[in-house]
Protein backbone atom coordinates (compact mmCIF):
# COMPACT_ATOMS: atom_id res chain seq x y z
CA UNK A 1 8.38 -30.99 -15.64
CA UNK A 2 9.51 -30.48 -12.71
CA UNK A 3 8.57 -26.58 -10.55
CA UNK A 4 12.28 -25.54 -10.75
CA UNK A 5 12.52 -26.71 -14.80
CA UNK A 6 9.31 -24.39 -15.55
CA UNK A 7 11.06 -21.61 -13.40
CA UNK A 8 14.13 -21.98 -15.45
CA UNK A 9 12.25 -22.40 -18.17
CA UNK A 10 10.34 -18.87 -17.45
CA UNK A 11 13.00 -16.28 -16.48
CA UNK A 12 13.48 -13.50 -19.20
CA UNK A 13 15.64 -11.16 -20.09
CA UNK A 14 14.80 -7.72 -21.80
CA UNK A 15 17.85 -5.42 -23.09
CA UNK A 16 17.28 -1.96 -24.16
CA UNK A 17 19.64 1.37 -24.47
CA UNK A 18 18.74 4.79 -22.20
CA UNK A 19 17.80 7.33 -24.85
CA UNK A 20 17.59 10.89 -23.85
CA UNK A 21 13.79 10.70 -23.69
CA UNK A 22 13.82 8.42 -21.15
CA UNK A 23 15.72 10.17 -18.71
CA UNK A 24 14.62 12.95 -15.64
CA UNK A 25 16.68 16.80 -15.30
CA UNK A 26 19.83 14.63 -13.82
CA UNK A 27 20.30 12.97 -17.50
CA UNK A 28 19.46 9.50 -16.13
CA UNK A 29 16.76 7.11 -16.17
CA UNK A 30 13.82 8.06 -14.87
CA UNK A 31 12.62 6.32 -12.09
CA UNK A 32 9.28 5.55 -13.14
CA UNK A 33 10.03 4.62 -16.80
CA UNK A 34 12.56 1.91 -14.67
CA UNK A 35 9.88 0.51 -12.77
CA UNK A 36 7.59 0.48 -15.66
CA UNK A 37 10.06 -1.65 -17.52
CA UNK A 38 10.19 -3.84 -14.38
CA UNK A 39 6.36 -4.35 -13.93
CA UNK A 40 6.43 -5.33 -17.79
CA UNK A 41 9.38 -8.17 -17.70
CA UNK A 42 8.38 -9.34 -14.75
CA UNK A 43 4.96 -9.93 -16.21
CA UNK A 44 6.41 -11.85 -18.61
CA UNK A 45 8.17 -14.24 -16.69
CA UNK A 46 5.09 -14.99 -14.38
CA UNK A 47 2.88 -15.12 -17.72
CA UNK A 48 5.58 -17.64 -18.92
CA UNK A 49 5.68 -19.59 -15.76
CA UNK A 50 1.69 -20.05 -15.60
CA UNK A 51 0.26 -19.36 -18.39
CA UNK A 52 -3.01 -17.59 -17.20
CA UNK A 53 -4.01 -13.87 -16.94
CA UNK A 54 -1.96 -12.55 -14.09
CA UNK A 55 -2.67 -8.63 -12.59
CA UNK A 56 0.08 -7.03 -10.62
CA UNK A 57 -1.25 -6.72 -7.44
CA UNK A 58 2.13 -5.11 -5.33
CA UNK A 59 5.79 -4.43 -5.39
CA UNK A 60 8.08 -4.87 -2.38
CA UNK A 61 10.63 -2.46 -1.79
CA UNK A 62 12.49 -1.39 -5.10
CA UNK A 63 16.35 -0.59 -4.46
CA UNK A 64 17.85 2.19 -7.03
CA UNK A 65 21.36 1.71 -6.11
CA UNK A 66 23.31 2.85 -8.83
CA UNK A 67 21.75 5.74 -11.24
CA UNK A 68 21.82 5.08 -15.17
CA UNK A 69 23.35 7.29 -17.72
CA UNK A 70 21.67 8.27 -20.56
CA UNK A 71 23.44 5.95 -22.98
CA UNK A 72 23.38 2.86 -21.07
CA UNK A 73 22.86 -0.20 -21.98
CA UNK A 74 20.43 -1.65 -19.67
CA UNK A 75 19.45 -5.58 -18.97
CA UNK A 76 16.26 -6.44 -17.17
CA UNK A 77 16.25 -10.03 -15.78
CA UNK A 78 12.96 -11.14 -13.90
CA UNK A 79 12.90 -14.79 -12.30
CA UNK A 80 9.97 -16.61 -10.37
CA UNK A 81 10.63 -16.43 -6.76
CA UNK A 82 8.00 -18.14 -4.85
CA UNK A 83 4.62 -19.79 -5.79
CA UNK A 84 1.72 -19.47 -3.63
CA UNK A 85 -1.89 -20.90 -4.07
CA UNK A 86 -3.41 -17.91 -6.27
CA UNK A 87 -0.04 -15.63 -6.44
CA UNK A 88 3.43 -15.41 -7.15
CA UNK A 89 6.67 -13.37 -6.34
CA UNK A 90 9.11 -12.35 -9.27
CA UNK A 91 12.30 -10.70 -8.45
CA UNK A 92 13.96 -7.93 -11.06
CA UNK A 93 17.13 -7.22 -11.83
CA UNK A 94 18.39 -4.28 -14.10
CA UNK A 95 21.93 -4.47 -14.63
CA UNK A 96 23.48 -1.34 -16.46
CA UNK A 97 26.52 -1.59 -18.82
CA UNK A 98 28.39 1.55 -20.13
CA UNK A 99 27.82 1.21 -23.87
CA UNK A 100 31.78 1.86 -23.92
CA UNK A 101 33.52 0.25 -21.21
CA UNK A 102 33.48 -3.69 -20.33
CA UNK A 103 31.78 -5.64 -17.73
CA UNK A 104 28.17 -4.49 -15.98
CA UNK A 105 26.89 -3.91 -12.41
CA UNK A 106 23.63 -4.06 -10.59
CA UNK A 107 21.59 -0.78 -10.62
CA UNK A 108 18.07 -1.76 -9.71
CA UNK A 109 16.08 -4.52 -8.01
CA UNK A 110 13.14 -5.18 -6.79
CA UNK A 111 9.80 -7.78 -6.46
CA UNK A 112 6.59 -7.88 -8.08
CA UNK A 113 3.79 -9.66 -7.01
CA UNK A 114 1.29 -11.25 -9.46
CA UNK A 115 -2.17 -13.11 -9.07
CA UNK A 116 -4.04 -15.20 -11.22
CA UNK A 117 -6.91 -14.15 -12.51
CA UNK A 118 -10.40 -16.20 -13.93
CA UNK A 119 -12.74 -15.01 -16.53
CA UNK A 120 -14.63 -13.29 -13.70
CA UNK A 121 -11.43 -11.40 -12.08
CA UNK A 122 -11.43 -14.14 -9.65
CA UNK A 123 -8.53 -15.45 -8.49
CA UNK A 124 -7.36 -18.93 -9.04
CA UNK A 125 -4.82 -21.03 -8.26
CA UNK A 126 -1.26 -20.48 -10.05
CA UNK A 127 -0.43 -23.96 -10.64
CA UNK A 128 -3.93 -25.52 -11.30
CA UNK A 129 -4.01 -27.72 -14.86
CA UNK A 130 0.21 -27.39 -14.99
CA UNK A 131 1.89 -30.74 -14.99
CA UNK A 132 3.89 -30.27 -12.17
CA UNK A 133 6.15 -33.16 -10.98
């Protein structure tokens, strides 16, 4: 398999609707309950992608450009960015959809930053034991 096939392979979607309790005073999603839900898809997609016990270790700048609704319908898409020697960089997407009105737009995006951990909380290398063409 090739590094771009187990990439492809690896990026994951989450969908989920804005209840009330999920939202701040301004009756839309609360920032931290976003990022939350980013930290935990893009953990899946590195976990996917390698295989091994990952940590987040840092997030790069996280854009809120369009506030969500409380009853949204949100999509989180995370995708492998770049691979280094014990880390790697997953971009997230949350597109929001208005439960009653066609088509979507991006709302939030942002990159997480994983390394891979050992039995001892050491960290290894990412791609060490994949078969990697």
């Amino acid at each position: 398999m090739t590094l771009q096939e187990r990439i492809d392979l690896s990026e994951t979607h989450v969908c989920s609707t804005v209840f009330p309790f999920l939202t701040n005073h301004h009756d839309t999603l609360f920032g931290g309950k976003a990022m939350s839900i980013m930290d935990e898809v893009s953990f899946m997609a590195a976990t996917r992608f390698c295989r091994k016990t990952l940590v987040t270790v840092s997030t790069d700048r996280i854009d809120f450009n369009k506030a969500i609704p409380s009853g949204s319908i949100i999509e989180a898409i995370a995708r492998v960015q770049h691979v280094g020697r014990t880390s790697l960089k997953v971009k997230v997407e949350i597109y929001l959809e208005h439960m009653y009105k066609e088509g979507r737009e991006l709302a939030i995006e942002g990159v997480f930053t994983f390394v891979a951990l050992n039995e001892n909380k050491q960290p290894i290398p990412v791609l060490e034991g994949l078969d990697i063409d």
